[in-house]
PDB file of N, CA and C in Angstrom:
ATOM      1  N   UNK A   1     -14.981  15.210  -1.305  1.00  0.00           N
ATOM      2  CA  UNK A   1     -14.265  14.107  -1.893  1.00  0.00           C
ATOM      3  C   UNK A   1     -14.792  12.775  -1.379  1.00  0.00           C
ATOM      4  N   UNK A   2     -15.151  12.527   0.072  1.00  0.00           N
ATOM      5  CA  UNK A   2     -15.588  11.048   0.451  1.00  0.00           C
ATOM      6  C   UNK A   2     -16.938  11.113  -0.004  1.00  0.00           C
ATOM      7  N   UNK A   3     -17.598  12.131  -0.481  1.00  0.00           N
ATOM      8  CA  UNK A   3     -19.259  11.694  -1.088  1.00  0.00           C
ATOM      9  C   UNK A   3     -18.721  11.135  -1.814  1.00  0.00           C
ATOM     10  N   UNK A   4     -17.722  11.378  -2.807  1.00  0.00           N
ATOM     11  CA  UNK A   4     -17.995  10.907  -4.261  1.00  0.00           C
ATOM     12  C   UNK A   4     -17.472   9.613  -4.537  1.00  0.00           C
ATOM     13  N   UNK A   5     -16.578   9.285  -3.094  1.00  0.00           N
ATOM     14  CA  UNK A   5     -16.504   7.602  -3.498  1.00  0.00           C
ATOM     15  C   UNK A   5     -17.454   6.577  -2.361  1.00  0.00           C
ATOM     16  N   UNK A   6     -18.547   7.376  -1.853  1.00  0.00           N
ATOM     17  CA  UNK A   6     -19.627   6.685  -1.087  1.00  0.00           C
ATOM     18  C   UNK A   6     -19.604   5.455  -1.676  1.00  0.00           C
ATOM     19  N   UNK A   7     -20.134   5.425  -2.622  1.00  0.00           N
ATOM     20  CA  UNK A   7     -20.401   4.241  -3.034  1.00  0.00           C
ATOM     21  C   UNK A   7     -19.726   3.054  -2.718  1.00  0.00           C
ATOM     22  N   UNK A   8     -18.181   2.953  -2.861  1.00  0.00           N
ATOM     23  CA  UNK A   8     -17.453   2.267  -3.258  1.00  0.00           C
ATOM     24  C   UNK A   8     -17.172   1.186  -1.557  1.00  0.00           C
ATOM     25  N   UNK A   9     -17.548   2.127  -0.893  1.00  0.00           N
ATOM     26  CA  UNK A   9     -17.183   1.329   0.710  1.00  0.00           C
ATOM     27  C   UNK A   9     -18.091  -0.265   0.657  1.00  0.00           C
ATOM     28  N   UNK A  10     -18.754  -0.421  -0.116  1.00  0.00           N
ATOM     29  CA  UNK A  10     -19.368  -1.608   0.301  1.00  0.00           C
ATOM     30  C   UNK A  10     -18.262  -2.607  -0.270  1.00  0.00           C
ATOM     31  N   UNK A  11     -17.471  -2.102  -1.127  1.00  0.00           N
ATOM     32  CA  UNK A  11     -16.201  -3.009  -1.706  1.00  0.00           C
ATOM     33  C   UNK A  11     -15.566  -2.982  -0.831  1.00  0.00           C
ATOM     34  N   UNK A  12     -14.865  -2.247  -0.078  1.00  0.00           N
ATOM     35  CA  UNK A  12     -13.849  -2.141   1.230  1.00  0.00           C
ATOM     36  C   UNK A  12     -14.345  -3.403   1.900  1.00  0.00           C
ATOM     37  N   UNK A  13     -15.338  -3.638   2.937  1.00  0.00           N
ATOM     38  CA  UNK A  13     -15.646  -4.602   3.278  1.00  0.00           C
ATOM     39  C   UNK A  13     -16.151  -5.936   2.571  1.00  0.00           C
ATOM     40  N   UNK A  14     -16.012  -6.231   1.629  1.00  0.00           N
ATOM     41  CA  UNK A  14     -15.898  -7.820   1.066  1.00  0.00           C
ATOM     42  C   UNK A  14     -14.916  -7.824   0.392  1.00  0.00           C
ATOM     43  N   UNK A  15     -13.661  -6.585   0.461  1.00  0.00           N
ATOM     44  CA  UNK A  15     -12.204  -6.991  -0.240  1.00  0.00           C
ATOM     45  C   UNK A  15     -11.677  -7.621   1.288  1.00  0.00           C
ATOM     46  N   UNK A  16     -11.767  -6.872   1.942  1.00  0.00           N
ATOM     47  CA  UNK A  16     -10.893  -6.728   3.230  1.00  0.00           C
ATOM     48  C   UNK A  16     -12.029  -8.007   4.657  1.00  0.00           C
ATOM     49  N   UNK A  17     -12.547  -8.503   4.358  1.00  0.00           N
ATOM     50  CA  UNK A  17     -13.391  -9.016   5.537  1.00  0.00           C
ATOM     51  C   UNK A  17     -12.719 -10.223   6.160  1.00  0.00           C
ATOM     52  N   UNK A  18     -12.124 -10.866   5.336  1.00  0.00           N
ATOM     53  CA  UNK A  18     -11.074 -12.344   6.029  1.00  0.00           C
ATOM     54  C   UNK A  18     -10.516 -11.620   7.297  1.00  0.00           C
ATOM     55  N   UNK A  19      -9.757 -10.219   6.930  1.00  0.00           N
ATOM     56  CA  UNK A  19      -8.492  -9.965   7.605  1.00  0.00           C
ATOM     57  C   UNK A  19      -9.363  -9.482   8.569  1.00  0.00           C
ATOM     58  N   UNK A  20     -10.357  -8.963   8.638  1.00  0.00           N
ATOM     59  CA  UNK A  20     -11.075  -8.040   9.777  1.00  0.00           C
ATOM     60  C   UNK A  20     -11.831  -8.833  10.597  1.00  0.00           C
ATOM     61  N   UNK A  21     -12.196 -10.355  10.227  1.00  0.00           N
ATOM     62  CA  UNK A  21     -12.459 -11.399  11.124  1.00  0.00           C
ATOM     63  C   UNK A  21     -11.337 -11.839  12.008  1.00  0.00           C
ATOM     64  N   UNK A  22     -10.364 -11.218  11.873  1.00  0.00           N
ATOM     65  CA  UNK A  22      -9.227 -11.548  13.154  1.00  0.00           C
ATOM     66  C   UNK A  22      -8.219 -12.948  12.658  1.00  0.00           C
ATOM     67  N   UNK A  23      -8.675 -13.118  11.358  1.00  0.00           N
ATOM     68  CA  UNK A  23      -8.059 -14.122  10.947  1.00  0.00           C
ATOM     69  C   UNK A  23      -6.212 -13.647  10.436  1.00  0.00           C
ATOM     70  N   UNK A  24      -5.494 -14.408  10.151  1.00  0.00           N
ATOM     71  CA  UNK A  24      -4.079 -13.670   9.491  1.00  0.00           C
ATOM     72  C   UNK A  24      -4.502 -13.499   8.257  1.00  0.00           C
ATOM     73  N   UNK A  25      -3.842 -12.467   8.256  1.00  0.00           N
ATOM     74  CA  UNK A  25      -3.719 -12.013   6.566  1.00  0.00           C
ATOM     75  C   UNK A  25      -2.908 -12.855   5.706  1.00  0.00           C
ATOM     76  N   UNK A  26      -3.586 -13.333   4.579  1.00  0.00           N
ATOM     77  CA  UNK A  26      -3.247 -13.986   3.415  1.00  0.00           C
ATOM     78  C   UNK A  26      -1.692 -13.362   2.610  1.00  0.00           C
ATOM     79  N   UNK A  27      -0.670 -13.089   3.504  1.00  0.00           N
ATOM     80  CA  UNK A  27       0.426 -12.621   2.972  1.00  0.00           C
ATOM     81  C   UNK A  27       1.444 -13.215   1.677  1.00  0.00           C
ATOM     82  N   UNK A  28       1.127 -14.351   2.132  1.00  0.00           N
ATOM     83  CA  UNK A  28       2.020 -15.271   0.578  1.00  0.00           C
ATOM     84  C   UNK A  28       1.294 -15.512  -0.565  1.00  0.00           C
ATOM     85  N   UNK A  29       0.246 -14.690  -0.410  1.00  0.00           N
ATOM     86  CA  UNK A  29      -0.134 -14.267  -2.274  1.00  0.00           C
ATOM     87  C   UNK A  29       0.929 -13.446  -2.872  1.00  0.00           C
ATOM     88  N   UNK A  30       1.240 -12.610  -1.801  1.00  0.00           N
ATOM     89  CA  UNK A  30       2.003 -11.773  -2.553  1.00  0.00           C
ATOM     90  C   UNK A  30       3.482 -11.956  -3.005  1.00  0.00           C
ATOM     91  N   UNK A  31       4.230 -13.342  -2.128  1.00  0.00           N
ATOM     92  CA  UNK A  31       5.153 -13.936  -3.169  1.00  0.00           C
ATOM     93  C   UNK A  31       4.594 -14.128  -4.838  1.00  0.00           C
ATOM     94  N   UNK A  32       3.565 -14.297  -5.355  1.00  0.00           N
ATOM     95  CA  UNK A  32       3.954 -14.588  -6.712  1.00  0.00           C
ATOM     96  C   UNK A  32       3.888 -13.721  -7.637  1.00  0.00           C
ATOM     97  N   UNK A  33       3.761 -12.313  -6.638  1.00  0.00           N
ATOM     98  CA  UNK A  33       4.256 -10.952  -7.576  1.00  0.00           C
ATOM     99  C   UNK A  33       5.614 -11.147  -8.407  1.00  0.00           C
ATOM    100  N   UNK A  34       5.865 -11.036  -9.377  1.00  0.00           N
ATOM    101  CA  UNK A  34       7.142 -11.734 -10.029  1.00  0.00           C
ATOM    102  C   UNK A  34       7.586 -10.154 -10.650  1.00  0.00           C
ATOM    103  N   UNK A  35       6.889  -9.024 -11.092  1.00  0.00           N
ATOM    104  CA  UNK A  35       7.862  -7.907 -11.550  1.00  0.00           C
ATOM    105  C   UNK A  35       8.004  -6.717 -10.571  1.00  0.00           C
ATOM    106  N   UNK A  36       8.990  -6.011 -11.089  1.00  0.00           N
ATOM    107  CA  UNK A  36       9.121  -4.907  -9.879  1.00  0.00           C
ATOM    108  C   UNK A  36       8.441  -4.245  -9.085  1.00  0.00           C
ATOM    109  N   UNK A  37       8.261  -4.319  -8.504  1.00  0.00           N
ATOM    110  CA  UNK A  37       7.327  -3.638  -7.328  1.00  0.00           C
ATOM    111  C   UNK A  37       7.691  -2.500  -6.538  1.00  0.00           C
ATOM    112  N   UNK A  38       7.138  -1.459  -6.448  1.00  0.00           N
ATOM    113  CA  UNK A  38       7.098  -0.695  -5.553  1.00  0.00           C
ATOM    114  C   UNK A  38       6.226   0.207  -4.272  1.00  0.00           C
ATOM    115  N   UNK A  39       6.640  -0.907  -3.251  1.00  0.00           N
ATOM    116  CA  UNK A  39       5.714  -0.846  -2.609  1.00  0.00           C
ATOM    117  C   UNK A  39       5.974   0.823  -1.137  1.00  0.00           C
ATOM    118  N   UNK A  40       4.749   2.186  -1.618  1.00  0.00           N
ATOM    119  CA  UNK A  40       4.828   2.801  -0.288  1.00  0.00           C
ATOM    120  C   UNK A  40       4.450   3.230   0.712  1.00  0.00           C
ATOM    121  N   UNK A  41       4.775   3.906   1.754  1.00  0.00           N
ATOM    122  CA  UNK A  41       3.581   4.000   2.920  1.00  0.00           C
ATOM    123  C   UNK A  41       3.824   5.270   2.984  1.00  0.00           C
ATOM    124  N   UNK A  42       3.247   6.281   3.797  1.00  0.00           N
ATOM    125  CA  UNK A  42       3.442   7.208   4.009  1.00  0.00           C
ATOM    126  C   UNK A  42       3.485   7.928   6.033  1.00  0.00           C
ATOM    127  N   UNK A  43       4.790   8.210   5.837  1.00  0.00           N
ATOM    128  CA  UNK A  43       5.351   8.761   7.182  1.00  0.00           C
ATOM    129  C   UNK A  43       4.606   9.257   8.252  1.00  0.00           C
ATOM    130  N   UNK A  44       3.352   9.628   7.870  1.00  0.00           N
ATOM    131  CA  UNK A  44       2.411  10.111   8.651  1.00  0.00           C
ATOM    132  C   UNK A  44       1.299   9.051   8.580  1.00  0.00           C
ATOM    133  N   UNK A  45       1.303   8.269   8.194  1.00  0.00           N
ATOM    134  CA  UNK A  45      -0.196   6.992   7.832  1.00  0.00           C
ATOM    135  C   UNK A  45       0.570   6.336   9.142  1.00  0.00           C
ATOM    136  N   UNK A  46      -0.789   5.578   9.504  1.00  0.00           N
ATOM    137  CA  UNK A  46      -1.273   5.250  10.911  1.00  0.00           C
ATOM    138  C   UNK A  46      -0.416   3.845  10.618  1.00  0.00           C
ATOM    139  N   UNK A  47       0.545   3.404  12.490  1.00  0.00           N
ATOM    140  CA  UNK A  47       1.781   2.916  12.597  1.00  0.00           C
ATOM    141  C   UNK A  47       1.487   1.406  11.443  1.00  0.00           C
ATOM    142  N   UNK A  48       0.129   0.851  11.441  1.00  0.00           N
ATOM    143  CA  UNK A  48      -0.162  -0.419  11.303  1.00  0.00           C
ATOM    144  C   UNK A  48       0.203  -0.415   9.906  1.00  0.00           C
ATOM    145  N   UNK A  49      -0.475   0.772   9.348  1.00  0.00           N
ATOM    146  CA  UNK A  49      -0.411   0.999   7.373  1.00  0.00           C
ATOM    147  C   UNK A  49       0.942   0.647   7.249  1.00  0.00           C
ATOM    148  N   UNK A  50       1.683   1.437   8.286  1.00  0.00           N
ATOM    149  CA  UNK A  50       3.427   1.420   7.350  1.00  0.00           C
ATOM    150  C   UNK A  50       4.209  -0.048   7.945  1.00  0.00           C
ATOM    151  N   UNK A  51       3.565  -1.018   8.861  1.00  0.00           N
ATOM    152  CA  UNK A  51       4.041  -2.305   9.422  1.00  0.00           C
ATOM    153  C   UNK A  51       3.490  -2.978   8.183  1.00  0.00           C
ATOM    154  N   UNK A  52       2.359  -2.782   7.947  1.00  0.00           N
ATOM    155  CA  UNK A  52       1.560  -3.942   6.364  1.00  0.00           C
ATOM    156  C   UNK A  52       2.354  -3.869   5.209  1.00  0.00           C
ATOM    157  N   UNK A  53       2.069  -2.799   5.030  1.00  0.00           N
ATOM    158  CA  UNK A  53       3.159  -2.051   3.714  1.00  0.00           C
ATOM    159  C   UNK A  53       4.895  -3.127   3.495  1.00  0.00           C
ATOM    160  N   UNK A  54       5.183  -2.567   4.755  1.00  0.00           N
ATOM    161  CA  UNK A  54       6.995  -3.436   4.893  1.00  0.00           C
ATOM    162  C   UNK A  54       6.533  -4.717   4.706  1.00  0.00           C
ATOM    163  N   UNK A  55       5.754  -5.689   5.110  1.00  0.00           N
ATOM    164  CA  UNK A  55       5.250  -7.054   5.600  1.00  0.00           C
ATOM    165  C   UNK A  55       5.108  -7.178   4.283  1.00  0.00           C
ATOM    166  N   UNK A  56       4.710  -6.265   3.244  1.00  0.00           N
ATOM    167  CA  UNK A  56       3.787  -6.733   1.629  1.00  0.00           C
ATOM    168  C   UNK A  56       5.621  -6.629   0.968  1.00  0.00           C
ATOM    169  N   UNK A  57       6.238  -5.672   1.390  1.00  0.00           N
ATOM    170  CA  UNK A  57       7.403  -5.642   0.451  1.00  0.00           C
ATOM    171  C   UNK A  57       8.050  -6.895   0.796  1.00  0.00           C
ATOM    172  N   UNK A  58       8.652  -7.713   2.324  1.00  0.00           N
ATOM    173  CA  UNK A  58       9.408  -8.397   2.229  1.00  0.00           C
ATOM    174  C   UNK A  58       9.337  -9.573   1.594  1.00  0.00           C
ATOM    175  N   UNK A  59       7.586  -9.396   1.256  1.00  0.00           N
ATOM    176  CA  UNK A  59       7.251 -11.142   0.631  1.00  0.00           C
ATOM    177  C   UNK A  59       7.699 -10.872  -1.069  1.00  0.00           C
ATOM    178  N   UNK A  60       7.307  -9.657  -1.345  1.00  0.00           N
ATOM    179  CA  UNK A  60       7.125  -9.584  -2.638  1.00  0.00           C
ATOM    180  C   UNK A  60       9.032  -9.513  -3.702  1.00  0.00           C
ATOM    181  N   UNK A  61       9.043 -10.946  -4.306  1.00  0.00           N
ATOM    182  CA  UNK A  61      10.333 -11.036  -4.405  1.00  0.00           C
ATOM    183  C   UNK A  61      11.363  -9.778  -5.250  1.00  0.00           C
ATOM    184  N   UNK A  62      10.563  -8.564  -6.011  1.00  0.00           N
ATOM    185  CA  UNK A  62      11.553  -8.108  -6.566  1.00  0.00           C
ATOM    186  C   UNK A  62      11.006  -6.630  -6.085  1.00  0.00           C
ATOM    187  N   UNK A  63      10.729  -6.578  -4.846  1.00  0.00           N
ATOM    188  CA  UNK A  63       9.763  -5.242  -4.220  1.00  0.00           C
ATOM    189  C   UNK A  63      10.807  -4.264  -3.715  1.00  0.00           C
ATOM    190  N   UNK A  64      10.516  -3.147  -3.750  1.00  0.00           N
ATOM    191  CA  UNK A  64      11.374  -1.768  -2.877  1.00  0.00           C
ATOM    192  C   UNK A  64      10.229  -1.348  -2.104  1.00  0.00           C
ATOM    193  N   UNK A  65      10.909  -1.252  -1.826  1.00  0.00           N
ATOM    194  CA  UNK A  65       9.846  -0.415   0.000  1.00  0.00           C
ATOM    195  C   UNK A  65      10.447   1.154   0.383  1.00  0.00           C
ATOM    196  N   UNK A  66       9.243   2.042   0.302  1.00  0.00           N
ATOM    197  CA  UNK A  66       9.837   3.330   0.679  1.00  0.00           C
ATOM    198  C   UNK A  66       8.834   3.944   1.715  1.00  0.00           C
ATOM    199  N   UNK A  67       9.204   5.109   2.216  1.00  0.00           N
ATOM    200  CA  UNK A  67       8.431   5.579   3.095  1.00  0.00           C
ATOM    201  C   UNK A  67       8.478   7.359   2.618  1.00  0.00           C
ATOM    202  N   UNK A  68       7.201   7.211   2.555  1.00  0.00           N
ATOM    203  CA  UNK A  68       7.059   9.024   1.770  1.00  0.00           C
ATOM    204  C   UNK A  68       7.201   9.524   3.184  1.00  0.00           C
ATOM    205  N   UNK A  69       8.224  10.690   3.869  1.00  0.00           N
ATOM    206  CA  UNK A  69       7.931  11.668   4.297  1.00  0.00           C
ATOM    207  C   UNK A  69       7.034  12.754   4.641  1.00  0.00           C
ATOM    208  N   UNK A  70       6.376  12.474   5.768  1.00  0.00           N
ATOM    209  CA  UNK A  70       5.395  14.070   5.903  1.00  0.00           C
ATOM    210  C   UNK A  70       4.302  13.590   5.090  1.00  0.00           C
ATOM    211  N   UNK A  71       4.038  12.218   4.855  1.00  0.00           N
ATOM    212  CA  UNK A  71       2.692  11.749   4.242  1.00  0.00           C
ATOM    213  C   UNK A  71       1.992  11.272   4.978  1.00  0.00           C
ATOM    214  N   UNK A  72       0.512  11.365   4.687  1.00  0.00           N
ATOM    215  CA  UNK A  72      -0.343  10.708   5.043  1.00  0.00           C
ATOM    216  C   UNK A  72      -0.990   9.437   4.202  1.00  0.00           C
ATOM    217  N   UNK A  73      -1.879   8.513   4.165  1.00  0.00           N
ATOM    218  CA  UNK A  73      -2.582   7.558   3.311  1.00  0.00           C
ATOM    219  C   UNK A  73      -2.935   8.247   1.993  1.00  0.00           C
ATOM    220  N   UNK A  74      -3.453   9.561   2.185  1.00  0.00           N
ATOM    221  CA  UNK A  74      -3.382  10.689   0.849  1.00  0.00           C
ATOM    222  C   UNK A  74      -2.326  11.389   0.640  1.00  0.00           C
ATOM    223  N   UNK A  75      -1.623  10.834   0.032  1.00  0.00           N
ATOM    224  CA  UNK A  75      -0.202  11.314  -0.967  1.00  0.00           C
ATOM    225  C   UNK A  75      -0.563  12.232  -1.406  1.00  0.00           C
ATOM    226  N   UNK A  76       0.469  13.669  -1.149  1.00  0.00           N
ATOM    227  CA  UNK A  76       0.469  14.869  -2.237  1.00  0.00           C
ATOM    228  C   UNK A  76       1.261  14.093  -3.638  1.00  0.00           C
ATOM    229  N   UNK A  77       0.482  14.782  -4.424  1.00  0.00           N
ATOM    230  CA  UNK A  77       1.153  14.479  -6.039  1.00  0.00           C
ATOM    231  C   UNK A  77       2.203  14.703  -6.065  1.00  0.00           C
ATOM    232  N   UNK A  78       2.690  16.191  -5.966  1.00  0.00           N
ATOM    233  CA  UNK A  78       3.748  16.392  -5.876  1.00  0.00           C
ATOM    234  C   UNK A  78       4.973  15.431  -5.246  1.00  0.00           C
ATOM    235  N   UNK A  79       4.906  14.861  -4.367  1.00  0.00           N
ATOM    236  CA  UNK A  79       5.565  14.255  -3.582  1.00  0.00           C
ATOM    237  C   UNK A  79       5.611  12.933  -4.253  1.00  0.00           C
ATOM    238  N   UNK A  80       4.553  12.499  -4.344  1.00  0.00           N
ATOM    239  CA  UNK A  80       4.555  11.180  -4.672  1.00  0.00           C
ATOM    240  C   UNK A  80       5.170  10.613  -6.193  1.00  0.00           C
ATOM    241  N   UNK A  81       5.142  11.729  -7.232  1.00  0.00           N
ATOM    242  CA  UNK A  81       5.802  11.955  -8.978  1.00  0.00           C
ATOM    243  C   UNK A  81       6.861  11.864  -8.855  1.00  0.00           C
ATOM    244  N   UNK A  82       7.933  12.469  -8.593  1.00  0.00           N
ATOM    245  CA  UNK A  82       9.308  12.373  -8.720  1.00  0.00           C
ATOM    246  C   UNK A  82       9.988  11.212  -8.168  1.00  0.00           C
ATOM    247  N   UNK A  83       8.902   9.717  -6.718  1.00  0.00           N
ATOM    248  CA  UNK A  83       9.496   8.660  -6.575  1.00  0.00           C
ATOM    249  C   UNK A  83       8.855   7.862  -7.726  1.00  0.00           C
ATOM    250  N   UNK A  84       7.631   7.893  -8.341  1.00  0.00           N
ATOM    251  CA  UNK A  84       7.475   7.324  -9.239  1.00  0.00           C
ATOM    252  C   UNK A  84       8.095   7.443 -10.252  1.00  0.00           C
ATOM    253  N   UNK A  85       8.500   8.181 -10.882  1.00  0.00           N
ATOM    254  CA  UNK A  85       9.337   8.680 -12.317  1.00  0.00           C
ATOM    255  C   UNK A  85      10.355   7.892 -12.018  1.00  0.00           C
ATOM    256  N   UNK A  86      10.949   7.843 -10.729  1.00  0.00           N
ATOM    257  CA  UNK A  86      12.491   7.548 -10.637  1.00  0.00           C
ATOM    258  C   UNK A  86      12.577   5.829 -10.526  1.00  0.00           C
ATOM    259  N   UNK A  87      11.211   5.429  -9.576  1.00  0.00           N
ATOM    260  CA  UNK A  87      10.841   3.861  -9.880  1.00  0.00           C
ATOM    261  C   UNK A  87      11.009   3.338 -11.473  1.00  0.00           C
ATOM    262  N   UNK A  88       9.898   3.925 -12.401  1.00  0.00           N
ATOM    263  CA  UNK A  88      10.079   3.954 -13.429  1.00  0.00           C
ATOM    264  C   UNK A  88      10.912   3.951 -14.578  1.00  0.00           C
ATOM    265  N   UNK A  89      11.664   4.767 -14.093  1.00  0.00           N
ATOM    266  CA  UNK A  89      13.149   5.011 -15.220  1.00  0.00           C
ATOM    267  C   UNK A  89      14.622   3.938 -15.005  1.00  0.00           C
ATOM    268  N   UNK A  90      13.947   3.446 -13.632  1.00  0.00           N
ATOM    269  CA  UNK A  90      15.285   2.843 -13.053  1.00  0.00           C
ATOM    270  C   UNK A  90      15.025   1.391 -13.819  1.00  0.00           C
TER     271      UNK A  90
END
């Protein structure tokens, strides 16, 4: 699976390079998210993922914040469908 998105890492570093220069993260972009949002982390993703994650929901004005259980950064499908459906329908 990581061969096949080799490629793509050279994007990782010129999406992400401000923040990895030690600079603060550009967080109040994400106030002008204006529709529902649902923002999640997963219970097992490393402590910082699920501190960013909360930090992205509190800015984002109409955001929910959840925390998948027994997850890692790779969400089982399973797991992850039935909060989406329910985001969705609500």
């Amino acid at each position: 699976m990581l061969l096949s998105i080799a490629h793509t890492l050279a994007y990782d570093g010129a999406i992400t390079a401000d923040m990895m220069r030690g600079t603060p993260a550009p967080l109040m972009k994400f106030a002008e998210i204006s529709i529902p949002t649902l923002v999640l982390a997963g219970g097992e993703s490393a402590e910082w993922m699920q501190k960013a994650a909360k930090a992205i929901s509190e800015i984002i004005p109409a955001s929910r914040f959840e925390i998948l259980p027994h997850q890692t950064h790779m969400v089982n499908s399973a797991v992850l469908a039935p909060v989406l459906r329910a985001f969705f329908l609500n």
